[in-house]
C-alpha atoms as a PDB file:
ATOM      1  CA  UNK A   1      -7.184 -26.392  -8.470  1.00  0.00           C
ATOM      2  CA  UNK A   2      -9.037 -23.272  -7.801  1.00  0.00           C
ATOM      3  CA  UNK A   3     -11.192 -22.893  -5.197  1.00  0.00           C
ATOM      4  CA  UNK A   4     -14.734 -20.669  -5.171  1.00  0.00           C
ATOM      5  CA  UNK A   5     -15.621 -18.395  -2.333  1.00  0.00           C
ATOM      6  CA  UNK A   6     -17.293 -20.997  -0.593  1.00  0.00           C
ATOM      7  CA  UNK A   7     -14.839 -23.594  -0.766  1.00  0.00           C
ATOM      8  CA  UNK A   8     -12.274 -20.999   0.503  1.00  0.00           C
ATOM      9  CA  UNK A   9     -14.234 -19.760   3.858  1.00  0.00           C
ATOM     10  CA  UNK A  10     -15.227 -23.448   4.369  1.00  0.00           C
ATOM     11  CA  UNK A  11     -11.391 -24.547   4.008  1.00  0.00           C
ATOM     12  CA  UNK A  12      -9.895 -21.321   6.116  1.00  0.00           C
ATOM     13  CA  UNK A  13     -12.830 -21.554   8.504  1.00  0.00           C
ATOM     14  CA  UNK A  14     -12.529 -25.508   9.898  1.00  0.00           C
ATOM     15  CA  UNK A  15      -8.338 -24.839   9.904  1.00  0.00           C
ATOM     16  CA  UNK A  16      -8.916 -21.445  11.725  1.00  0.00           C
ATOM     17  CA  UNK A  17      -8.847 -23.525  15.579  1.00  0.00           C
ATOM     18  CA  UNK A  18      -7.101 -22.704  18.495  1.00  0.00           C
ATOM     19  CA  UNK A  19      -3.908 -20.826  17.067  1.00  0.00           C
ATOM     20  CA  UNK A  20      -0.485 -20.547  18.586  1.00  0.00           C
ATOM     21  CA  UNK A  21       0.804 -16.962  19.543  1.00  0.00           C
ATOM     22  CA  UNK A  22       3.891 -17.351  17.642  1.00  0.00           C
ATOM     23  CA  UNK A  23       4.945 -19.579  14.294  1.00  0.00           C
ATOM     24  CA  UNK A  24       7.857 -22.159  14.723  1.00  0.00           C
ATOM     25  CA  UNK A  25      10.209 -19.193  14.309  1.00  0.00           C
ATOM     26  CA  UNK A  26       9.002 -17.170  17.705  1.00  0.00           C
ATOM     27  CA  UNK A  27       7.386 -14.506  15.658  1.00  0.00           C
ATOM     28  CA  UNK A  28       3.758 -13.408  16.237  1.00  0.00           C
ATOM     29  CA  UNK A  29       0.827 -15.103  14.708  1.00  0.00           C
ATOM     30  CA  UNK A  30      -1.856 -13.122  12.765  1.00  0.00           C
ATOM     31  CA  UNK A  31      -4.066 -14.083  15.786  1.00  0.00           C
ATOM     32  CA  UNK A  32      -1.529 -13.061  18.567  1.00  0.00           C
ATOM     33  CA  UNK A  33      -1.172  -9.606  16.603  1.00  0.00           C
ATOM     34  CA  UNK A  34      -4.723  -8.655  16.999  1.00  0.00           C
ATOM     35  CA  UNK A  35      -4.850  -9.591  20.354  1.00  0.00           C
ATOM     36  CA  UNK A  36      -2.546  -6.957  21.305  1.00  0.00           C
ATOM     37  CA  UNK A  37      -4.152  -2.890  21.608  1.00  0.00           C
ATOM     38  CA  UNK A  38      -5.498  -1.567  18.795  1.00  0.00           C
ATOM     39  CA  UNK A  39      -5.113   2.478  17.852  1.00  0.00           C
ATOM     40  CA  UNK A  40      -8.735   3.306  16.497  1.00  0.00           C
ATOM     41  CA  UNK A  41      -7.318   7.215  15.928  1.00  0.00           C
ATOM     42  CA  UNK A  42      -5.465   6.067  12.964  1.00  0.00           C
ATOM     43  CA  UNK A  43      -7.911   7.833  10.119  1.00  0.00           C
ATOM     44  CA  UNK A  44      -7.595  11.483   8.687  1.00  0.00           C
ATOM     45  CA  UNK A  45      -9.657  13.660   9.688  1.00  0.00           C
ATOM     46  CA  UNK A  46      -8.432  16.592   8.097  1.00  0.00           C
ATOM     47  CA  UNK A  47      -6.735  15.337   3.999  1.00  0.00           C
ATOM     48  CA  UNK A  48      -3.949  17.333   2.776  1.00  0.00           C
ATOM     49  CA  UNK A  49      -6.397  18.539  -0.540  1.00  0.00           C
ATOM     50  CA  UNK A  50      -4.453  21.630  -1.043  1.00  0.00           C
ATOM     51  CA  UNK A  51      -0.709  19.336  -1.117  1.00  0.00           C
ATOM     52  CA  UNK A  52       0.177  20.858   2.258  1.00  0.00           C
ATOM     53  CA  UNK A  53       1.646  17.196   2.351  1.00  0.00           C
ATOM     54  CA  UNK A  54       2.472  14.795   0.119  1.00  0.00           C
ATOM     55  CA  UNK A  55       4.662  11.217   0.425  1.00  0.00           C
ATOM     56  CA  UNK A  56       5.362   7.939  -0.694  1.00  0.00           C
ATOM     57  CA  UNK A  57       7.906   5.114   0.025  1.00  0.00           C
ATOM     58  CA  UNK A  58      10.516   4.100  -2.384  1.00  0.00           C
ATOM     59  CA  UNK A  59       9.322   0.727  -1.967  1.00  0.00           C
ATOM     60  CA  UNK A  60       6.341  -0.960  -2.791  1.00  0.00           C
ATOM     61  CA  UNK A  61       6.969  -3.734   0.490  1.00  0.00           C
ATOM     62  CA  UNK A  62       9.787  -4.330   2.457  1.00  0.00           C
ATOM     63  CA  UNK A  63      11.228  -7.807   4.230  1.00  0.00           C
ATOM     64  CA  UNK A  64      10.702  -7.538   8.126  1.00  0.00           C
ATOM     65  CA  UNK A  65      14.123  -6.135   9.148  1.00  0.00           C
ATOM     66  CA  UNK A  66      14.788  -3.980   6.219  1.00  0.00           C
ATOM     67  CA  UNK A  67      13.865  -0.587   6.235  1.00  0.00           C
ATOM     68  CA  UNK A  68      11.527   1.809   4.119  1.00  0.00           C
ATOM     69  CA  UNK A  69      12.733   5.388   2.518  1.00  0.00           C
ATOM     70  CA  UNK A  70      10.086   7.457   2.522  1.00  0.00           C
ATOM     71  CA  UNK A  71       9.901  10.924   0.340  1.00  0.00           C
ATOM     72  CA  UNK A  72       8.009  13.739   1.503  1.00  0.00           C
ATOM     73  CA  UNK A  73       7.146  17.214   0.239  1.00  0.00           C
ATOM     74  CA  UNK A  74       5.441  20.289   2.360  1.00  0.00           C
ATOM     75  CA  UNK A  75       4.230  23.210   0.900  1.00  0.00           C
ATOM     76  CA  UNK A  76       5.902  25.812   3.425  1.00  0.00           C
ATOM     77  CA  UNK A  77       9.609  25.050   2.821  1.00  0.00           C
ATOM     78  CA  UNK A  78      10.769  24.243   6.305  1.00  0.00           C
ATOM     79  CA  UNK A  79       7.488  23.200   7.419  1.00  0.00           C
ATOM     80  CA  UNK A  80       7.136  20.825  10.629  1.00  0.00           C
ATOM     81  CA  UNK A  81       5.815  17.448  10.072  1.00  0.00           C
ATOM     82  CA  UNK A  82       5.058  14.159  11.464  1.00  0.00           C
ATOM     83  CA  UNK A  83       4.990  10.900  10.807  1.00  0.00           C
ATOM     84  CA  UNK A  84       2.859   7.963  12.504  1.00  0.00           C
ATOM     85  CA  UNK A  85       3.289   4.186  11.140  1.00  0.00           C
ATOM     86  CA  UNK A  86       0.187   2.023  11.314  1.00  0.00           C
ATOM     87  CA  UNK A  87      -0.338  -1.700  11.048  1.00  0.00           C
ATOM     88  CA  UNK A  88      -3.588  -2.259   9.421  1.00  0.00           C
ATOM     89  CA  UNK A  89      -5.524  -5.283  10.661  1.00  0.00           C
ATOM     90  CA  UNK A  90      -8.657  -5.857  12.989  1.00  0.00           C
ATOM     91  CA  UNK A  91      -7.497  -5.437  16.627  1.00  0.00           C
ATOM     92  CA  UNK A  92     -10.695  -5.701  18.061  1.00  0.00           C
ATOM     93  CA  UNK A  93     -12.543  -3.269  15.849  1.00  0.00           C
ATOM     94  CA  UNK A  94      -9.967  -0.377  16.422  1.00  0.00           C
ATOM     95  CA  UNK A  95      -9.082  -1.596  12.742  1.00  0.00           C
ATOM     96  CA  UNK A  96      -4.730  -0.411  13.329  1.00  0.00           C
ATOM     97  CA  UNK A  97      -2.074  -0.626  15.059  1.00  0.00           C
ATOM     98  CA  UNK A  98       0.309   2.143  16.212  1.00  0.00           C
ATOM     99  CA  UNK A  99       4.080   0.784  15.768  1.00  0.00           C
ATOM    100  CA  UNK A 100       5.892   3.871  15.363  1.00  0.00           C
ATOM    101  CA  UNK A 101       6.127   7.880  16.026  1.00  0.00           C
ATOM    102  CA  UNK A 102       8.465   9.937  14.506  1.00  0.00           C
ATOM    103  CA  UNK A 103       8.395  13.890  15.963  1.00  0.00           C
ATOM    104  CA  UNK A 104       9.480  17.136  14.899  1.00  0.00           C
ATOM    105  CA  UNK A 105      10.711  17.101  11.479  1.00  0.00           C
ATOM    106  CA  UNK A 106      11.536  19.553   9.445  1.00  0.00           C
ATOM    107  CA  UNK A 107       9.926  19.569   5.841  1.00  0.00           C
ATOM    108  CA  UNK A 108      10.785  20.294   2.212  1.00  0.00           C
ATOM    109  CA  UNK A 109       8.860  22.029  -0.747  1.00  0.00           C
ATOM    110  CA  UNK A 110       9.932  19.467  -3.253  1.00  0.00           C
ATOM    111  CA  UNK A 111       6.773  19.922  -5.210  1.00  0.00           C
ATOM    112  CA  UNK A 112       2.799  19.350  -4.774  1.00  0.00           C
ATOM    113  CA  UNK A 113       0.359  18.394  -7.085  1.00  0.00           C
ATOM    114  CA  UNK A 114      -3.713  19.197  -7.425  1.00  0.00           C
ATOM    115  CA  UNK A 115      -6.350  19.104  -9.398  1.00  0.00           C
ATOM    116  CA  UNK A 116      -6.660  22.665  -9.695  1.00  0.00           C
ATOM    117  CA  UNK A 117      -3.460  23.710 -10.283  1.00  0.00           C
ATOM    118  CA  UNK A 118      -1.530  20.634 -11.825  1.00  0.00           C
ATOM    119  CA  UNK A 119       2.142  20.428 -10.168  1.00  0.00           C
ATOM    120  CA  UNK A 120       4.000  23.033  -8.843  1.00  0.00           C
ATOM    121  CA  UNK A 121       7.430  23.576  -7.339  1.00  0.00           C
ATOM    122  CA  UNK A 122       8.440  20.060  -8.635  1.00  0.00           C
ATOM    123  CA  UNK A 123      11.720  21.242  -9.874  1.00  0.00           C
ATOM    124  CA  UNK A 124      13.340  17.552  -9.591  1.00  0.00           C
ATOM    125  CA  UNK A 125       9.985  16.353 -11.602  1.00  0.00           C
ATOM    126  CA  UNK A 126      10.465  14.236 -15.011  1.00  0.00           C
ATOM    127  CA  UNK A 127       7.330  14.132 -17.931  1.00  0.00           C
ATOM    128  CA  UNK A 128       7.730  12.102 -21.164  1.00  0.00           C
ATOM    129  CA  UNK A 129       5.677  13.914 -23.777  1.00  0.00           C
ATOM    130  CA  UNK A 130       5.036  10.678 -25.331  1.00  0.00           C
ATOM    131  CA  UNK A 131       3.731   8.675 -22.863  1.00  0.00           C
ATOM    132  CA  UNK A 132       2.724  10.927 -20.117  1.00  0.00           C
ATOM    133  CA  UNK A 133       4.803   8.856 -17.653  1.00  0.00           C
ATOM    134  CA  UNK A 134       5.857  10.894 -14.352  1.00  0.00           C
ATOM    135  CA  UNK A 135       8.372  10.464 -11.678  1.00  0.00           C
ATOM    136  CA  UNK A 136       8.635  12.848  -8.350  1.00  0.00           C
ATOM    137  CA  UNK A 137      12.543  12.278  -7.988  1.00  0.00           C
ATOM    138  CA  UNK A 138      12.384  13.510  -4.633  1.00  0.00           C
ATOM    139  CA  UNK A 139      15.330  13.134  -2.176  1.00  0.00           C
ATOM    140  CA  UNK A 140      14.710  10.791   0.665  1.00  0.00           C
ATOM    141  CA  UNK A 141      12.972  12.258   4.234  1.00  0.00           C
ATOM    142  CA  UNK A 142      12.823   9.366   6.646  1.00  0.00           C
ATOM    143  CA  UNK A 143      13.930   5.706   6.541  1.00  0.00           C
ATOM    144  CA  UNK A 144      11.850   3.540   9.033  1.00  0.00           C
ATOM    145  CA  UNK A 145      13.662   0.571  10.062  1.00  0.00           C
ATOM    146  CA  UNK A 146      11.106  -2.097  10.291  1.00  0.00           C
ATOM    147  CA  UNK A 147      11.738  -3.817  13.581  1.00  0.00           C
ATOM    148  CA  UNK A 148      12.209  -7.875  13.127  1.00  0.00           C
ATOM    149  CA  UNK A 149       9.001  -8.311  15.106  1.00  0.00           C
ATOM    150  CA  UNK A 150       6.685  -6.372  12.422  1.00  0.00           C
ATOM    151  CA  UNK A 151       3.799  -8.728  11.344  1.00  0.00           C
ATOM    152  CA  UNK A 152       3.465  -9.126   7.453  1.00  0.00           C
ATOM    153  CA  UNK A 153       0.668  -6.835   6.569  1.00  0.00           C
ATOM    154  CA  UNK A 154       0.081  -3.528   5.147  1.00  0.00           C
ATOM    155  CA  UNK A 155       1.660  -0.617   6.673  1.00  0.00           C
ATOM    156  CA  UNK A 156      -0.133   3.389   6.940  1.00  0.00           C
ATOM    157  CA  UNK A 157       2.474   6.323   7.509  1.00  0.00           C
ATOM    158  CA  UNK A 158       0.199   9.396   8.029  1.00  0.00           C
ATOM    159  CA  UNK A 159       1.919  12.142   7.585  1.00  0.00           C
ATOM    160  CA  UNK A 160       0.531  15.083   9.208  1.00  0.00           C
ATOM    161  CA  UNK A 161       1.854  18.710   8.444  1.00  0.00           C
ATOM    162  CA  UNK A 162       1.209  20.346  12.087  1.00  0.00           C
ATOM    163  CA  UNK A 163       0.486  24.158  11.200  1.00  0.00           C
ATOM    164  CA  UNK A 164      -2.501  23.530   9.582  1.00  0.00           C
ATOM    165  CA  UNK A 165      -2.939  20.230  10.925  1.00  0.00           C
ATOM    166  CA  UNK A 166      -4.183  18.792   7.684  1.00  0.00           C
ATOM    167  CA  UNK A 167      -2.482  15.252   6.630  1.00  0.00           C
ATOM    168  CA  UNK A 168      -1.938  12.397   4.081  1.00  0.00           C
ATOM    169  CA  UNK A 169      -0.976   8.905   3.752  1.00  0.00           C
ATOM    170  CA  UNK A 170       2.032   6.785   2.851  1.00  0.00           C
ATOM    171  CA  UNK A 171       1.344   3.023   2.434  1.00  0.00           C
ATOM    172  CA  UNK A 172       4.338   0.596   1.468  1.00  0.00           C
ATOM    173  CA  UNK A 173       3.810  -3.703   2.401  1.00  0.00           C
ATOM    174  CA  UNK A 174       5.733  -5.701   5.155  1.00  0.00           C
ATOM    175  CA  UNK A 175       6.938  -9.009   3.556  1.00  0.00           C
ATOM    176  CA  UNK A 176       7.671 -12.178   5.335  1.00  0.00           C
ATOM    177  CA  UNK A 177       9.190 -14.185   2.425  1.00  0.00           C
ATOM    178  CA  UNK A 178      10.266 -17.378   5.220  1.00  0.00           C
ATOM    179  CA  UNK A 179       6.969 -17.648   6.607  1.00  0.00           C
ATOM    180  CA  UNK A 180       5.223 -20.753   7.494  1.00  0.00           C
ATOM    181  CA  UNK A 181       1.523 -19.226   6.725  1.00  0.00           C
ATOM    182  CA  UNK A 182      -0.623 -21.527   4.358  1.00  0.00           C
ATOM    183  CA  UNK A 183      -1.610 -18.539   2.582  1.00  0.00           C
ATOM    184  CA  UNK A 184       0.153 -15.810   0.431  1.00  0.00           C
ATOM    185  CA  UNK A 185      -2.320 -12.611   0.245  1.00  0.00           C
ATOM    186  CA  UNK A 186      -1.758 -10.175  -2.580  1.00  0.00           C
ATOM    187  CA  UNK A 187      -2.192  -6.442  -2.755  1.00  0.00           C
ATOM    188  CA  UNK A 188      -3.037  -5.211  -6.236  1.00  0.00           C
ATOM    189  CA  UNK A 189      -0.433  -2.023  -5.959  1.00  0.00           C
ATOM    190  CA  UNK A 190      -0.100  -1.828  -9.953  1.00  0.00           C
ATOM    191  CA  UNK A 191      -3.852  -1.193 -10.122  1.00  0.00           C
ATOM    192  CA  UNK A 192      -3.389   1.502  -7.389  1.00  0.00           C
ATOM    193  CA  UNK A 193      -0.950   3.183  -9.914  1.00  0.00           C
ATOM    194  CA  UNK A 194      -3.185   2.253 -12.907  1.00  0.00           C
ATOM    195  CA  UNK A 195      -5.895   4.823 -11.679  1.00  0.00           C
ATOM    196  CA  UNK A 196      -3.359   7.047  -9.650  1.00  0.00           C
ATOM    197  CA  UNK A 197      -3.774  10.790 -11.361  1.00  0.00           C
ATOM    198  CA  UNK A 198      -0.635  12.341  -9.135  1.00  0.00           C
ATOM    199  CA  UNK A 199       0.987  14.953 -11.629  1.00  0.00           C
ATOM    200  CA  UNK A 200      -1.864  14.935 -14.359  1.00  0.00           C
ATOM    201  CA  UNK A 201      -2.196  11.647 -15.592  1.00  0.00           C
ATOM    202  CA  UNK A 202      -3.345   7.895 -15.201  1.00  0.00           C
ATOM    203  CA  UNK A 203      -3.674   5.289 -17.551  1.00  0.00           C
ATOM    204  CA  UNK A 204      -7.714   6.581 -17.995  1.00  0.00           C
ATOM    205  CA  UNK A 205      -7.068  10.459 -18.727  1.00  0.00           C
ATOM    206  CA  UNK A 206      -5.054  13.477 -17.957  1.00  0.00           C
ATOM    207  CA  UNK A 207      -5.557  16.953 -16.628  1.00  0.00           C
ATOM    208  CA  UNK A 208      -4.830  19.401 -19.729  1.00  0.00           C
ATOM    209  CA  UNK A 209      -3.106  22.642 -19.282  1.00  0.00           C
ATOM    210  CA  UNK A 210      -6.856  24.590 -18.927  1.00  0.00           C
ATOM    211  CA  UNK A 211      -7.201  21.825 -15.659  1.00  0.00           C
ATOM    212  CA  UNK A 212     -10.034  20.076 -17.644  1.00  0.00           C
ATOM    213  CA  UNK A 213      -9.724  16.309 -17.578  1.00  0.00           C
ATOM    214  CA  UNK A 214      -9.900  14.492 -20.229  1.00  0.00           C
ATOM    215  CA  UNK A 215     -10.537  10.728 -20.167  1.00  0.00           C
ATOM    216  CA  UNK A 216      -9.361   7.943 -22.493  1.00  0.00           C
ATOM    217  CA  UNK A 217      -8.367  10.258 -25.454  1.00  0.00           C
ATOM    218  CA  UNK A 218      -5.554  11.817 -23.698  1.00  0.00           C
ATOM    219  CA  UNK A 219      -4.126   8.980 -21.126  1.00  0.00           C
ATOM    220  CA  UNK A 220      -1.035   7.856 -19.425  1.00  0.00           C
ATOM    221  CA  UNK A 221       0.681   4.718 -21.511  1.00  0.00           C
ATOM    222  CA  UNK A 222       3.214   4.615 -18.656  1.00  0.00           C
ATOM    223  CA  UNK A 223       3.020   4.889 -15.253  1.00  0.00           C
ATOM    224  CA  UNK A 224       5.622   5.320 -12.180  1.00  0.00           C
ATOM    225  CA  UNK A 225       5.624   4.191  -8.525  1.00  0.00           C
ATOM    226  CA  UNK A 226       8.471   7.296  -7.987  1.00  0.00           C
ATOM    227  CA  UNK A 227       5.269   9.393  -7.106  1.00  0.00           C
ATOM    228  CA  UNK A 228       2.689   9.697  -4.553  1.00  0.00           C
ATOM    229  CA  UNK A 229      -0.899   8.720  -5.181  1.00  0.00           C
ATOM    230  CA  UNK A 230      -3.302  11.530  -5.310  1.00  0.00           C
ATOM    231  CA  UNK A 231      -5.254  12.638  -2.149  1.00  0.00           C
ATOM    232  CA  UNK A 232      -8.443  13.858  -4.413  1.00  0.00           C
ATOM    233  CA  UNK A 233      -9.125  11.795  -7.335  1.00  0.00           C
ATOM    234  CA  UNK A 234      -9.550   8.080  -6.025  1.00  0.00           C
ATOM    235  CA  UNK A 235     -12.844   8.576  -3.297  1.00  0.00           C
ATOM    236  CA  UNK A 236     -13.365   7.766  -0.361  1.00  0.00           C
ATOM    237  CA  UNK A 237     -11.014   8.292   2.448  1.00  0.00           C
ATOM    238  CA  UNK A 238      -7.879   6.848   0.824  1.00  0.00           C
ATOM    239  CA  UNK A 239      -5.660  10.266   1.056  1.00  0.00           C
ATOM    240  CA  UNK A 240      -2.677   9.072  -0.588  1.00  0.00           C
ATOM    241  CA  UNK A 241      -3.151   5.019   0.125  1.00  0.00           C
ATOM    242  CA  UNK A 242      -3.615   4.216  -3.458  1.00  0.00           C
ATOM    243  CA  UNK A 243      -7.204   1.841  -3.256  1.00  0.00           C
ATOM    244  CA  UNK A 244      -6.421   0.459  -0.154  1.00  0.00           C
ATOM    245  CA  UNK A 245      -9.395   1.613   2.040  1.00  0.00           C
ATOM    246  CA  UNK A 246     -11.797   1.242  -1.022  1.00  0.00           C
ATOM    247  CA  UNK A 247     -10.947  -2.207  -1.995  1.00  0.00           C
ATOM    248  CA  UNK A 248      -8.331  -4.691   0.488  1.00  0.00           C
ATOM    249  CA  UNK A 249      -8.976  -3.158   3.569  1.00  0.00           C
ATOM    250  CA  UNK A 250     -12.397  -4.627   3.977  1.00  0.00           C
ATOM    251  CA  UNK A 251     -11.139  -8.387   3.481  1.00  0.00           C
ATOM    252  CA  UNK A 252      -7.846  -7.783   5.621  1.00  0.00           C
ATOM    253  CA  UNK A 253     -10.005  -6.596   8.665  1.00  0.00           C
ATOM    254  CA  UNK A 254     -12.251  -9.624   8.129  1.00  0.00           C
ATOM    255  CA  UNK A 255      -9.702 -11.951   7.495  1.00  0.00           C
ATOM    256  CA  UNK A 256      -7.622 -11.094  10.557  1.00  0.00           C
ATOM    257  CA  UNK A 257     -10.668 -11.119  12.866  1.00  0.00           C
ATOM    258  CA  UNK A 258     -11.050 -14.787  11.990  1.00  0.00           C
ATOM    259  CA  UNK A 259      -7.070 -15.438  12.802  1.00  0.00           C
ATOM    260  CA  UNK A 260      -6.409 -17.037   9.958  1.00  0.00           C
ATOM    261  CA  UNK A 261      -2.568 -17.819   8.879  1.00  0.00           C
ATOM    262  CA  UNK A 262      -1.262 -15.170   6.225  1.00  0.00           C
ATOM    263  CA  UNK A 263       1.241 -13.550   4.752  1.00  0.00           C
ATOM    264  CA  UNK A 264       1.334 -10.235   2.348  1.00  0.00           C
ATOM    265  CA  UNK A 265       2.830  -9.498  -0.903  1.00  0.00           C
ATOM    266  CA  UNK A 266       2.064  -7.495  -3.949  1.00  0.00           C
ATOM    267  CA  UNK A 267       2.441  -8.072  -7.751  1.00  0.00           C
ATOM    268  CA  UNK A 268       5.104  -6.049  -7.919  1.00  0.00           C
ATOM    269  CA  UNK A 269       6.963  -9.381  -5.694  1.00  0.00           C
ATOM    270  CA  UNK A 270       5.158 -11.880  -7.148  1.00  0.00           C
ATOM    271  CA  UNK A 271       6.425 -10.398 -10.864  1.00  0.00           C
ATOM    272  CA  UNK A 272      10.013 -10.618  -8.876  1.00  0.00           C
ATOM    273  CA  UNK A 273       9.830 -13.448  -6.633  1.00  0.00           C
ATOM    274  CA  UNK A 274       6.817 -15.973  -8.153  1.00  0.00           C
ATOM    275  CA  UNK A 275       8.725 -18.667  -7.452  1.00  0.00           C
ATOM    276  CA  UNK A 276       7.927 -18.705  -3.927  1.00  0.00           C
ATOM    277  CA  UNK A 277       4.174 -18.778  -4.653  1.00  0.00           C
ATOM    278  CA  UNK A 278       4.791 -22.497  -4.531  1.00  0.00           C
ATOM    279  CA  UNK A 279       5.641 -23.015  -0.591  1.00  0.00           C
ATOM    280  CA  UNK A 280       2.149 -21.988   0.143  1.00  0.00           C
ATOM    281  CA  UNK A 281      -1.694 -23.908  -0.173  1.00  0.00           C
ATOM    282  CA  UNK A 282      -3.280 -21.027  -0.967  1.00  0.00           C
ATOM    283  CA  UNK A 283      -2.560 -17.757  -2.965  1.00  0.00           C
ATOM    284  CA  UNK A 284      -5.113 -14.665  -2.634  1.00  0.00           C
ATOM    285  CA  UNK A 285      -5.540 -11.945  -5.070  1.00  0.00           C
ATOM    286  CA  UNK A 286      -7.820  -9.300  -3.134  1.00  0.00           C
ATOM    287  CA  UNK A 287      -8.944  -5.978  -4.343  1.00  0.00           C
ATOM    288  CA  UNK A 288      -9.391  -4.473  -7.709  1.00  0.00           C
ATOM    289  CA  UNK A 289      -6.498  -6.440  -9.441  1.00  0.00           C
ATOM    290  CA  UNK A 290      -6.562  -5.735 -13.025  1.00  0.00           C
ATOM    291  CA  UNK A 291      -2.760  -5.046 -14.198  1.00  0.00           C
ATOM    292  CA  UNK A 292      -0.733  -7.769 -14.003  1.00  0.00           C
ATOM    293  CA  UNK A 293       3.077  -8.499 -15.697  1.00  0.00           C
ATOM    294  CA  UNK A 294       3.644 -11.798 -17.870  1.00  0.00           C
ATOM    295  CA  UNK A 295       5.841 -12.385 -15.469  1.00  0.00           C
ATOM    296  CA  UNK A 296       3.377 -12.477 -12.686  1.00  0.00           C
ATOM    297  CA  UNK A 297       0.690 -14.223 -14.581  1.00  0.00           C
ATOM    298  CA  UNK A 298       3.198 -17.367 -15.518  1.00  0.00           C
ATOM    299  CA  UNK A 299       4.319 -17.209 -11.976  1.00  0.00           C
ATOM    300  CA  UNK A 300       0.609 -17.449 -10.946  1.00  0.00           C
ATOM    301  CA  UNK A 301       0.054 -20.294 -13.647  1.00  0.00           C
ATOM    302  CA  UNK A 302       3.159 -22.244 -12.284  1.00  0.00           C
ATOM    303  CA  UNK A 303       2.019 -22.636  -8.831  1.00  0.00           C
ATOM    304  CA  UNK A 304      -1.431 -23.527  -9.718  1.00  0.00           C
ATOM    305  CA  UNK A 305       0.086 -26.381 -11.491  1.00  0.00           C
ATOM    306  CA  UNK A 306       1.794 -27.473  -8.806  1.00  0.00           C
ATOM    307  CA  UNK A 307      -0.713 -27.568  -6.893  1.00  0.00           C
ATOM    308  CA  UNK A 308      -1.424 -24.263  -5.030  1.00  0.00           C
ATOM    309  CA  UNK A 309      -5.207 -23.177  -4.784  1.00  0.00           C
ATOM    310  CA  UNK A 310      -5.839 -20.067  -6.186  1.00  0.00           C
ATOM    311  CA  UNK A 311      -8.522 -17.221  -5.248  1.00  0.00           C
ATOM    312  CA  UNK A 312      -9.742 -14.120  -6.478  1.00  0.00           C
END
């Protein structure tokens, strides 16, 4: 059965209650999360527009214990970096969580990309001339190990290049694939790649060697996560979060204010791992999800026949 909006507040709203601060396992509840200190300095003030910095984690999400590679490029070879790790929620309005600091490291040009100028330095980069498709192949900068008491949720590196003080984002997903939560929430990452021009194309145009873009004529047929997304082309103050900010960043902060019972995944999982769509009452599709695999969709189909609830 799927449920409408209404149906859906109505249903998390009268099971919302007084909620334990940690699940039968010991670990934190969504509600006990946000009662802990929120980090309201967790935006950029100052985006990396120029590719001073650039990064993205080899994974889309990560299982809490596992750990996160994250690839990172600086303009000035030798550069000195930073990296702060964010969990994105509502902790009392401050809207993050700071969970980790990592200090004076030393950067590598591996290659930058911008409007302007298309990519440069990208000497490990890959193009197919027949589908546009692009991949970084960057060596790996940092691996975060993601402490066994990280909260599913979505995760913010901002990665700050000190000299000019000018930064970006890295986003990858915590998973929690034993939790007891009532209610799968899922990230739409493939549509963040769908519109993500990093290295000249998306799957709605491409940057031509004169720097003029040129929509749906000349397009991207493929598309690769081995990339970061683009600071300039996606509004707003996403920086290199893919659509996070624009699109699921609104419901998560609502969501967790209310303490309701979640867990996060993406459709990049749910292509991988639908089958556990069926331990849960409720399965959320938030943001701008358009791009889905077969895969995903039967998995989708599967646990609304067994019963699951489905909203979108």
């Amino acid at each position: 059965m799927a449920l409408g909006a209404g149906a859906f507040a109505w249903r998390w709203c009268g099971g919302s209650g007084d909620a334990p601060d940690v699940d039968v396992r010991g670990i934190r509840t969504i509600a006990a999360e946000n009662a802990l200190p929120g980090t309201a300095d967790w935006a950029i003030e100052r985006p990396a527009l120029l590719g001073e910095i650039a990064g993205y984690c080899g994974q889309v999400s990560v299982q809490r214990g596992e750990s996160a590679d994250l690839y990172v490029s600086t303009a000035k070879e030798d550069g000195p970096y930073e990296a702060d790790v964010f969990r994105m929620g509502w902790y009392g309005g401050a809207g993050a969580r700071l969970v980790r600091q990592i200090r004076d490291v030393r950067g590598e040009n591996q290659g930058r990309w911008t409007p302007e100028r298309g990519t440069e330095d990208c000497r490990s980069c890959q193009v197919d001339p027949d589908t546009l498709l692009l991949e970084s192949n960057w060596k790996r900068s940092l691996r975060i190990e993601i402490a066994d008491d990280w909260v599913s949720g979505v995760y913010l590196v901002r990665l700050r290049e000190t000299e000019s003080s000018t930064a970006a984002y890295a986003i990858f997903i915590v998973r929690d694939d034993d939790s007891p939560a009532p209610t799968i929430v899922q990230c739409s990452t493939n549509t963040w790649q769908a519109y993500n021009g990093w290295g000249d194309a998306s799957l709605y145009g491409s940057f031509g060697a004169d720097r003029n873009y040129v929509g749906k004529t000349r397009r991207a047929y493929r598309v690769s996560y081995d990339r970061p997304y683009d600071v300039t082309l996606q509004g707003g103050r996403n920086y290199g979060a893919g659509e996070f900010l624009t699109w699921e960043y609104n419901f998560i902060r609502w969501a967790e204010s209310q303490g309701f019972p979640m867990t996060y995944t993406t459709n990049v999982d749910v292509s991988l791992r639908g089958d556990l769509l069926q331990r849960y009452k409720l399965f959320v599709s938030i943001g701008h999800d358009e791009y889905w695999t077969r895969e995903q969709r039967d998995a989708v189909e599967f646990a609304r026949d067994a019963g699951v609830n489905l909203a979108f």
